[in-house]
PDB file of N, CA and C in Angstrom:
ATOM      1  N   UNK A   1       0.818  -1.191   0.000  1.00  0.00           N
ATOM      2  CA  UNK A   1       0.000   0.000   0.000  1.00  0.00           C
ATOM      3  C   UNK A   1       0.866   1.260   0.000  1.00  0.00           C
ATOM      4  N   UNK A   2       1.970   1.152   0.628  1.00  0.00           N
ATOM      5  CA  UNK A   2       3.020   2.467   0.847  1.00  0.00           C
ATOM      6  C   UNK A   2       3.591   2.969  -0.362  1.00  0.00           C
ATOM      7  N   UNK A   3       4.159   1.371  -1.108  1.00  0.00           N
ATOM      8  CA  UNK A   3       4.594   1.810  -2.778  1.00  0.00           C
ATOM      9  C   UNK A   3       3.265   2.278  -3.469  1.00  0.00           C
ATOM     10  N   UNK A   4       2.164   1.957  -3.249  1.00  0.00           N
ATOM     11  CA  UNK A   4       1.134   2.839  -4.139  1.00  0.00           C
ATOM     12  C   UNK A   4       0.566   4.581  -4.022  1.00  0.00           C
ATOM     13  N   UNK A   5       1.197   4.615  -2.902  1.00  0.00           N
ATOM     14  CA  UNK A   5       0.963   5.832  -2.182  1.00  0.00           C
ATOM     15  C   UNK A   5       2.166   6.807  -2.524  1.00  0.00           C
ATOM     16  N   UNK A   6       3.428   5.716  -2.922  1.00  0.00           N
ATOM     17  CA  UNK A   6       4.354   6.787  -3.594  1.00  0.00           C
ATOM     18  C   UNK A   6       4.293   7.056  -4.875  1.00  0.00           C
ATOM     19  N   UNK A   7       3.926   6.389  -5.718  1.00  0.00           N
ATOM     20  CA  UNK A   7       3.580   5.971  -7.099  1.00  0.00           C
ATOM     21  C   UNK A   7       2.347   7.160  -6.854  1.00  0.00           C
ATOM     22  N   UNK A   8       1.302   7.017  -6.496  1.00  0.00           N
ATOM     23  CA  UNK A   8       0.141   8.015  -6.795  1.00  0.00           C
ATOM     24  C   UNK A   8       0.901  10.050  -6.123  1.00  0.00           C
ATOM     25  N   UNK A   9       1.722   9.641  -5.412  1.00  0.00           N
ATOM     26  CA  UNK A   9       2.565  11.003  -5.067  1.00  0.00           C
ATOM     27  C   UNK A   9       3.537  11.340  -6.302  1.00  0.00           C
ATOM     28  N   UNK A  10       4.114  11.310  -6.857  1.00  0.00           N
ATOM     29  CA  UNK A  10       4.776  11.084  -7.756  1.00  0.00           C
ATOM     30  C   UNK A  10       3.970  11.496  -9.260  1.00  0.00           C
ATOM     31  N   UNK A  11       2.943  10.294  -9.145  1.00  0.00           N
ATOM     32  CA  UNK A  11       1.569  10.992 -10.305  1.00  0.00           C
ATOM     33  C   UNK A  11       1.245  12.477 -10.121  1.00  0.00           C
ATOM     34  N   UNK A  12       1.195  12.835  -9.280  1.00  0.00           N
ATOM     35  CA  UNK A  12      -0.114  13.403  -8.596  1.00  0.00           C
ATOM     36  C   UNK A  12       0.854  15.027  -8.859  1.00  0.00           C
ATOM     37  N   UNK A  13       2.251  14.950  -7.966  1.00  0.00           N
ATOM     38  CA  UNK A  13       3.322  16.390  -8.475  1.00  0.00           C
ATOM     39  C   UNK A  13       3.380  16.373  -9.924  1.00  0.00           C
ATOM     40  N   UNK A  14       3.842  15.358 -10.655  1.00  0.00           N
ATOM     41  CA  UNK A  14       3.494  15.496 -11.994  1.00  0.00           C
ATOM     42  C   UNK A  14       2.774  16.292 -12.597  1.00  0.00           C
ATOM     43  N   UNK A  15       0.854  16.018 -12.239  1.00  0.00           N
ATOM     44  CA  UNK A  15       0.254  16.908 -12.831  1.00  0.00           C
ATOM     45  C   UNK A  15       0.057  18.207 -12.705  1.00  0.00           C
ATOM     46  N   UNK A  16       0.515  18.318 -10.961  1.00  0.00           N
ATOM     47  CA  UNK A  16       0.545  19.422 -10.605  1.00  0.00           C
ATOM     48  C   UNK A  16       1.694  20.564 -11.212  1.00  0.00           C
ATOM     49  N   UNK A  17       2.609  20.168 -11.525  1.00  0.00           N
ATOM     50  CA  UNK A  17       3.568  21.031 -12.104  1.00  0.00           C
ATOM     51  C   UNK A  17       2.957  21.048 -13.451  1.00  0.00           C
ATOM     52  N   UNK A  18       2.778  19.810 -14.581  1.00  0.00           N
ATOM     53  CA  UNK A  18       2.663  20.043 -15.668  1.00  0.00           C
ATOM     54  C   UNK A  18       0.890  21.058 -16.217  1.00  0.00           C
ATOM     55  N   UNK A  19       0.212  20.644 -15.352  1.00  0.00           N
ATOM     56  CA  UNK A  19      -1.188  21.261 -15.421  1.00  0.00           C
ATOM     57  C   UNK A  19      -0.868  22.481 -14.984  1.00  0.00           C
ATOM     58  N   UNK A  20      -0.132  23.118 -14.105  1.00  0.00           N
ATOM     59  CA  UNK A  20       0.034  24.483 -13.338  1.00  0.00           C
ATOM     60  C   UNK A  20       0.886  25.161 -14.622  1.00  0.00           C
ATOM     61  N   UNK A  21       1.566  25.001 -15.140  1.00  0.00           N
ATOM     62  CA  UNK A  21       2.200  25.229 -16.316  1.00  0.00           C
ATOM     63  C   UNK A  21       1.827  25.257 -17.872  1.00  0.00           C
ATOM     64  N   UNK A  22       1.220  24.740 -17.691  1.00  0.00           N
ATOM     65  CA  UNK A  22      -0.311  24.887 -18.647  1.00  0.00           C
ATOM     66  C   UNK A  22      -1.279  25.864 -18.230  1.00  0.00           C
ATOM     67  N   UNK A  23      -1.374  25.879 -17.294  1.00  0.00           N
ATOM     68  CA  UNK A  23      -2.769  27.153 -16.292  1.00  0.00           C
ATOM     69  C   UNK A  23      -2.094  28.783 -16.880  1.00  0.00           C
ATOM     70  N   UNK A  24      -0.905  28.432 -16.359  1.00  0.00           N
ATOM     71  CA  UNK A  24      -0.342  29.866 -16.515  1.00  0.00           C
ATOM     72  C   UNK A  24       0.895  29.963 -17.728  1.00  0.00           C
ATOM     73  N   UNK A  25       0.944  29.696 -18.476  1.00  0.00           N
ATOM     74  CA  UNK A  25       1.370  29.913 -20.073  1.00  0.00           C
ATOM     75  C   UNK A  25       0.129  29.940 -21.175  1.00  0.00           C
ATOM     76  N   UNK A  26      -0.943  30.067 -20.680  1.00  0.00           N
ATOM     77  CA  UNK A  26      -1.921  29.882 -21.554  1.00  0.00           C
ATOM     78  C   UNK A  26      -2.450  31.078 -21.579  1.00  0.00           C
ATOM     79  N   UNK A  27      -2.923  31.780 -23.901  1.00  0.00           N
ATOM     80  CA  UNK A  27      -3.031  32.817 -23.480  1.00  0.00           C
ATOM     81  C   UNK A  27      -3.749  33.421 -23.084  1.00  0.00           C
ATOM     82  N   UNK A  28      -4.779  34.572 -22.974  1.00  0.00           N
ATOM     83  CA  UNK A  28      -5.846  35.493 -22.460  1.00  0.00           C
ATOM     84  C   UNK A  28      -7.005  34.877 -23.111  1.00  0.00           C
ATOM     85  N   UNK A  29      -6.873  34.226 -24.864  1.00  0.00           N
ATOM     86  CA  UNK A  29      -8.252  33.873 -25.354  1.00  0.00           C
ATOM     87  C   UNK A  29      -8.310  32.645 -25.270  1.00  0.00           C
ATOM     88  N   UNK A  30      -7.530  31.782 -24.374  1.00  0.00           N
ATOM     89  CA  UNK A  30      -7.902  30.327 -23.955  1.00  0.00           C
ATOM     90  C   UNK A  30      -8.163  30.259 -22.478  1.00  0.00           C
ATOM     91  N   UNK A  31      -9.560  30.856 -22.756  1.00  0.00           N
ATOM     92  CA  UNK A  31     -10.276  31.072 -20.876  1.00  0.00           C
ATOM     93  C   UNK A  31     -10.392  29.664 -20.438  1.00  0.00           C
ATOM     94  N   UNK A  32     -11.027  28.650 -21.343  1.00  0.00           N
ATOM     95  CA  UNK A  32     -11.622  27.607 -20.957  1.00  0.00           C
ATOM     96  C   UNK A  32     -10.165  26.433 -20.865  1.00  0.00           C
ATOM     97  N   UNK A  33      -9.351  26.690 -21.439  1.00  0.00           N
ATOM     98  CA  UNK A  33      -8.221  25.541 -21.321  1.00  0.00           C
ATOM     99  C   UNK A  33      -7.756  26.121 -19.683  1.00  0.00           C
ATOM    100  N   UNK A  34      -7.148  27.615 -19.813  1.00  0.00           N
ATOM    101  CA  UNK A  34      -6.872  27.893 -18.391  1.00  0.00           C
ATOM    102  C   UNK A  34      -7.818  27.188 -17.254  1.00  0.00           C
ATOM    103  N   UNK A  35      -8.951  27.909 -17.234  1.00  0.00           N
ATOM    104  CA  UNK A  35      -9.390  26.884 -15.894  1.00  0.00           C
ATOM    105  C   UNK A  35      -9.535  25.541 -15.601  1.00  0.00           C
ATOM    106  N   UNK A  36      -9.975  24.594 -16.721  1.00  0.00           N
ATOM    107  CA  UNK A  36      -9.338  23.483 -16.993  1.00  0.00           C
ATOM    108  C   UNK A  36      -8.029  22.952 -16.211  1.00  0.00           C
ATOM    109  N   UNK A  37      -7.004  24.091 -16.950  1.00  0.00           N
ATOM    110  CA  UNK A  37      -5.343  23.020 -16.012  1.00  0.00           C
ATOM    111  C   UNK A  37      -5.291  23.416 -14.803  1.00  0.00           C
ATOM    112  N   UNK A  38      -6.082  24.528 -14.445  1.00  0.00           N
ATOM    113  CA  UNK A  38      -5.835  24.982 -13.284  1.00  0.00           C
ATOM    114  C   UNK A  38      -6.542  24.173 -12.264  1.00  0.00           C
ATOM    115  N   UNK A  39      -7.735  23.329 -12.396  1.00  0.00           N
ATOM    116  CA  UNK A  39      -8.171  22.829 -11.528  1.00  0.00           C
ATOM    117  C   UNK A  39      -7.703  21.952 -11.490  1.00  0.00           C
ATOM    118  N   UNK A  40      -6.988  21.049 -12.856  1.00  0.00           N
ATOM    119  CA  UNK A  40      -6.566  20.142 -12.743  1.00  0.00           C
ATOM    120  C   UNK A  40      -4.932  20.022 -11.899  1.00  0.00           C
ATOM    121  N   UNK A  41      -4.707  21.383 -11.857  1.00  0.00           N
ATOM    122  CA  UNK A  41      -2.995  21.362 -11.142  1.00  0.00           C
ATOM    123  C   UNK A  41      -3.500  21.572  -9.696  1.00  0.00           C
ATOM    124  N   UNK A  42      -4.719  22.273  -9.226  1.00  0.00           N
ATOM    125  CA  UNK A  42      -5.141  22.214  -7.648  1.00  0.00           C
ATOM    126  C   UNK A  42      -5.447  20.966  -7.451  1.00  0.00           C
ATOM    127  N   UNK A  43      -6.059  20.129  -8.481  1.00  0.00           N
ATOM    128  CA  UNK A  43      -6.578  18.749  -7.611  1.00  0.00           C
ATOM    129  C   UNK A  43      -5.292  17.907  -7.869  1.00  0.00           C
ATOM    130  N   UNK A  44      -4.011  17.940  -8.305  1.00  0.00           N
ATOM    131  CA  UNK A  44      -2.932  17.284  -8.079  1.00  0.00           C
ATOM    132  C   UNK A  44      -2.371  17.883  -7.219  1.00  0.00           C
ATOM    133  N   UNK A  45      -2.321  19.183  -6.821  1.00  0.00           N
ATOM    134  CA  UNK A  45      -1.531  19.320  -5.820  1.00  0.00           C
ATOM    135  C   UNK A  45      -2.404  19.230  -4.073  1.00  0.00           C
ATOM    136  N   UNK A  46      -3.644  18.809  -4.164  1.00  0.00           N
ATOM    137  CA  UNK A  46      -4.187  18.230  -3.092  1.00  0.00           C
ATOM    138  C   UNK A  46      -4.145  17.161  -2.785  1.00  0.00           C
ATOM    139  N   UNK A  47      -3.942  16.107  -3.820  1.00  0.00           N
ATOM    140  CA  UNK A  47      -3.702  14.570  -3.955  1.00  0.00           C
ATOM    141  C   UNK A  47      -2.135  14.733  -3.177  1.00  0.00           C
ATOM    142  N   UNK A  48      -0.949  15.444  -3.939  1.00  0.00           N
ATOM    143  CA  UNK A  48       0.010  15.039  -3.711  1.00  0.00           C
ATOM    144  C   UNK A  48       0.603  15.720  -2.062  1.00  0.00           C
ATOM    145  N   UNK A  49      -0.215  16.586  -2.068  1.00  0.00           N
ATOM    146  CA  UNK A  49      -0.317  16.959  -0.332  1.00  0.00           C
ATOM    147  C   UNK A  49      -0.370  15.727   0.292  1.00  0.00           C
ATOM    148  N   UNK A  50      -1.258  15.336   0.157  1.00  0.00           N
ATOM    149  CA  UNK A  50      -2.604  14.450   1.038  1.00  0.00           C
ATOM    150  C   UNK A  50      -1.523  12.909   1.300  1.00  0.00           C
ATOM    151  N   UNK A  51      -0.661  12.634  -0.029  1.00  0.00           N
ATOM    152  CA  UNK A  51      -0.130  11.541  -0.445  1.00  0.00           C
ATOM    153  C   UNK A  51       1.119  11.544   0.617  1.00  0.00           C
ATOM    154  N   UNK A  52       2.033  12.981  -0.082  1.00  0.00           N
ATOM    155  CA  UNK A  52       2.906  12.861   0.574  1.00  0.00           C
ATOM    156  C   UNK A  52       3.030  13.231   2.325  1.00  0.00           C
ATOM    157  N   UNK A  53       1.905  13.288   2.738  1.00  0.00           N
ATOM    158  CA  UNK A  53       1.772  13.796   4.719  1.00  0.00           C
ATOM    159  C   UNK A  53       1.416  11.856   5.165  1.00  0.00           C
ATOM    160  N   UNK A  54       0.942  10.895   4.017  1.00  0.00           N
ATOM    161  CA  UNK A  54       0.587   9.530   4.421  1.00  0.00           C
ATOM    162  C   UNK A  54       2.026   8.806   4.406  1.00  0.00           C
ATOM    163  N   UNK A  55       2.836   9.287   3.571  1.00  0.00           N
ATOM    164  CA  UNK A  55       4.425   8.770   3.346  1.00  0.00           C
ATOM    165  C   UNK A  55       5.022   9.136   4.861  1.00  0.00           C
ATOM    166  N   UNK A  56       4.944  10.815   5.410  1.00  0.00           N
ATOM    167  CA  UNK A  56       5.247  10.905   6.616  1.00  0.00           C
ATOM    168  C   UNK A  56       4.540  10.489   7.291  1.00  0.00           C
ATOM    169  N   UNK A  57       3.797  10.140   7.854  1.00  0.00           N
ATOM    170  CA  UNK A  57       3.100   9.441   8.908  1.00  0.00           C
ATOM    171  C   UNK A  57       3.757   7.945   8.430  1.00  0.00           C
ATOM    172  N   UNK A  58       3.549   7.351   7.924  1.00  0.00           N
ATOM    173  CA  UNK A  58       4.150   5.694   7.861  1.00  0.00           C
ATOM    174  C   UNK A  58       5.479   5.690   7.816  1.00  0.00           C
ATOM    175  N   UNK A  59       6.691   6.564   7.333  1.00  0.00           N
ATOM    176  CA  UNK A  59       8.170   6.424   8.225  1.00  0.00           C
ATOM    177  C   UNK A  59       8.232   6.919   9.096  1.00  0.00           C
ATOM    178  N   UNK A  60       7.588   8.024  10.242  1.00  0.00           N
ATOM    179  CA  UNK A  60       7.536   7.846  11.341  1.00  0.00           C
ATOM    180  C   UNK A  60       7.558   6.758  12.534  1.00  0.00           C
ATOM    181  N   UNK A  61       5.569   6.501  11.602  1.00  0.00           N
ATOM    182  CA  UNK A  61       5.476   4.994  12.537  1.00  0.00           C
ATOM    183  C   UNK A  61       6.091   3.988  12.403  1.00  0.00           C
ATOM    184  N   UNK A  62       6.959   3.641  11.293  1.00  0.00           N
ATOM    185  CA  UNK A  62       7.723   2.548  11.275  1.00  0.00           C
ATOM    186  C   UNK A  62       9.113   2.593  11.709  1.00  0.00           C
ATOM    187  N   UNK A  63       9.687   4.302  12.281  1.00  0.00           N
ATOM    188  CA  UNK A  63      10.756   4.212  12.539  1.00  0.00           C
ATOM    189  C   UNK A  63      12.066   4.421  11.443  1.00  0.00           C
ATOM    190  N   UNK A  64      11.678   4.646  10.708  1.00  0.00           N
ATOM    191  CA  UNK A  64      12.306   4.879   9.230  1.00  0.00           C
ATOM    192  C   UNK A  64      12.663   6.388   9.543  1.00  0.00           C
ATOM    193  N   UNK A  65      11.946   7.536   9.957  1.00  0.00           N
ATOM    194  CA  UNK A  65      12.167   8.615  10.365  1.00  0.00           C
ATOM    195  C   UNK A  65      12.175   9.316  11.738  1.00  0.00           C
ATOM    196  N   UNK A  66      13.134   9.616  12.065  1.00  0.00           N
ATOM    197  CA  UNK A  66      12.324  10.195  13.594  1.00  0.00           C
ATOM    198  C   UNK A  66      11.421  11.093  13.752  1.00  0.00           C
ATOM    199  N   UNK A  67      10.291  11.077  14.597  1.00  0.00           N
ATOM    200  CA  UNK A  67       9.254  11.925  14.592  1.00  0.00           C
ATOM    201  C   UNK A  67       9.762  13.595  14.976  1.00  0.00           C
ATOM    202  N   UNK A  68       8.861  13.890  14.885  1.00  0.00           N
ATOM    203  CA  UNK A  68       9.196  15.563  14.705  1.00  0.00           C
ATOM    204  C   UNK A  68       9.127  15.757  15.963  1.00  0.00           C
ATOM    205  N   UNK A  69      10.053  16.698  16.173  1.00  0.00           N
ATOM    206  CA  UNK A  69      10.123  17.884  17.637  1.00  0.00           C
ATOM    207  C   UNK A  69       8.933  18.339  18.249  1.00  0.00           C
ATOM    208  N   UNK A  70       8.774  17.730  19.721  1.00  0.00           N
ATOM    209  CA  UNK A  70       6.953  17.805  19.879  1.00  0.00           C
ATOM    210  C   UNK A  70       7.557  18.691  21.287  1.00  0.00           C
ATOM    211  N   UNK A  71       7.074  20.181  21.733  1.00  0.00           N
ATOM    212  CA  UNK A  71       7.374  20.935  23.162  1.00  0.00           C
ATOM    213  C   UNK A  71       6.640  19.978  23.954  1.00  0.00           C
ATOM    214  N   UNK A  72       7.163  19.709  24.782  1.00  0.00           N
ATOM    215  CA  UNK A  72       6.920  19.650  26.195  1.00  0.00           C
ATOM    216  C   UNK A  72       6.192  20.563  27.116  1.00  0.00           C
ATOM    217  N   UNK A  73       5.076  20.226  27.657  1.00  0.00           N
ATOM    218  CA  UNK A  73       4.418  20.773  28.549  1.00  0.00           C
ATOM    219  C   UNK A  73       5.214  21.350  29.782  1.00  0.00           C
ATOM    220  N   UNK A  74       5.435  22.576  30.070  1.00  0.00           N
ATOM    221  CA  UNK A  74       6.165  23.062  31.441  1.00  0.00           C
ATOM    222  C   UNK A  74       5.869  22.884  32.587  1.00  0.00           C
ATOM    223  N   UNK A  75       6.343  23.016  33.719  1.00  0.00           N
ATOM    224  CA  UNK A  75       5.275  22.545  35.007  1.00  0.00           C
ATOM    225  C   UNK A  75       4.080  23.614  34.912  1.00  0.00           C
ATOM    226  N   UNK A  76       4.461  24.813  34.584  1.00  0.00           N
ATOM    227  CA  UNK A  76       3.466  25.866  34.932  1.00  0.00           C
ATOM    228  C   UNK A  76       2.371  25.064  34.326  1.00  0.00           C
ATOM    229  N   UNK A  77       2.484  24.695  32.667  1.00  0.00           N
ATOM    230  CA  UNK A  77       1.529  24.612  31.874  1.00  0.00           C
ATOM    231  C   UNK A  77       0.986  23.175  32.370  1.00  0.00           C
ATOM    232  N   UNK A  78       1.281  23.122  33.349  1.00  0.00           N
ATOM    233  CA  UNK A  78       0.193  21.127  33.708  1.00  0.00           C
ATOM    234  C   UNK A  78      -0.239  21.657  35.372  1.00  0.00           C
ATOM    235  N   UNK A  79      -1.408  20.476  35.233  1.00  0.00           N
ATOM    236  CA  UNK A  79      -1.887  21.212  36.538  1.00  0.00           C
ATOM    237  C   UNK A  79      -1.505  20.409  37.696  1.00  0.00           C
ATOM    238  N   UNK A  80      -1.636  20.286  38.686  1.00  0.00           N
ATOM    239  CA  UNK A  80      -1.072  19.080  40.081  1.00  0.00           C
ATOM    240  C   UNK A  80      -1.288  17.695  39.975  1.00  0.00           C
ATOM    241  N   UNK A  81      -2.072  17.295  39.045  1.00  0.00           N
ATOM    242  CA  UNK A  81      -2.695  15.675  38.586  1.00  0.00           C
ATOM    243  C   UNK A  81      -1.482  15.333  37.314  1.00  0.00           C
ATOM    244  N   UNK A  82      -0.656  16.425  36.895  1.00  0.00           N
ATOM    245  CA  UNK A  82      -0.142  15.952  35.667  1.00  0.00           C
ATOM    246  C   UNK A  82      -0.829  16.079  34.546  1.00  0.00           C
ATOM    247  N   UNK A  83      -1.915  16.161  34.416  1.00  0.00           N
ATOM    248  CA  UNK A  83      -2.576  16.505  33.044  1.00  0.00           C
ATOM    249  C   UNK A  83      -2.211  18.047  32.347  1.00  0.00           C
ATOM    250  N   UNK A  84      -2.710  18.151  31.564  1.00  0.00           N
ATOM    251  CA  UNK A  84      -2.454  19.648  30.243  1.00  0.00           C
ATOM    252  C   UNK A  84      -3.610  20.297  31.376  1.00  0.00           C
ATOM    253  N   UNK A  85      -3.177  21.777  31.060  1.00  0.00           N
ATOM    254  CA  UNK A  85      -4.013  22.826  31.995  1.00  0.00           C
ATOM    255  C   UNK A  85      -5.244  23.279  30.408  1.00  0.00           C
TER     256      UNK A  85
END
């Protein structure tokens, strides 16, 4: 599932660069091609968001990456039970 998730990330920047590049080289009297690549380069670059934050989350959890720098609660900021204030 992880190699498909890179494979569809990979797709997905693809269109987003090549459709976004199309959006905006296109000229003033091609209204309808412009919005066309343009939605088509937002909905690749939401896919390849979406794709590549599932790549980080699974080398995290597998240890492949170390997880990110998480602050620590201060004493001030916890209350006498230890919990978050």
């Amino acid at each position: 599932m992880v190699k498909l998730i890179a494979v569809l990330n990979v797709v997905a920047w693809s269109g987003f660069w090549a459709f976004g590049y199309l959006a905006l080289s296109a000229g003033t009297e091609a209204g309808g091609q412009m919005v066309t690549a343009a939605i088509l380069a937002a909905a690749g670059g939401a896919i390849g968001l979406w794709a590549y934050f599932q790549l980080i989350r699974h080398s995290e959890a597998t240890g492949y990456a170390k997880p990110a720098n998480r602050a620590t609660p201060t004493y001030d900021e916890t209350d006498l039970n230890g919990g978050n204030a």
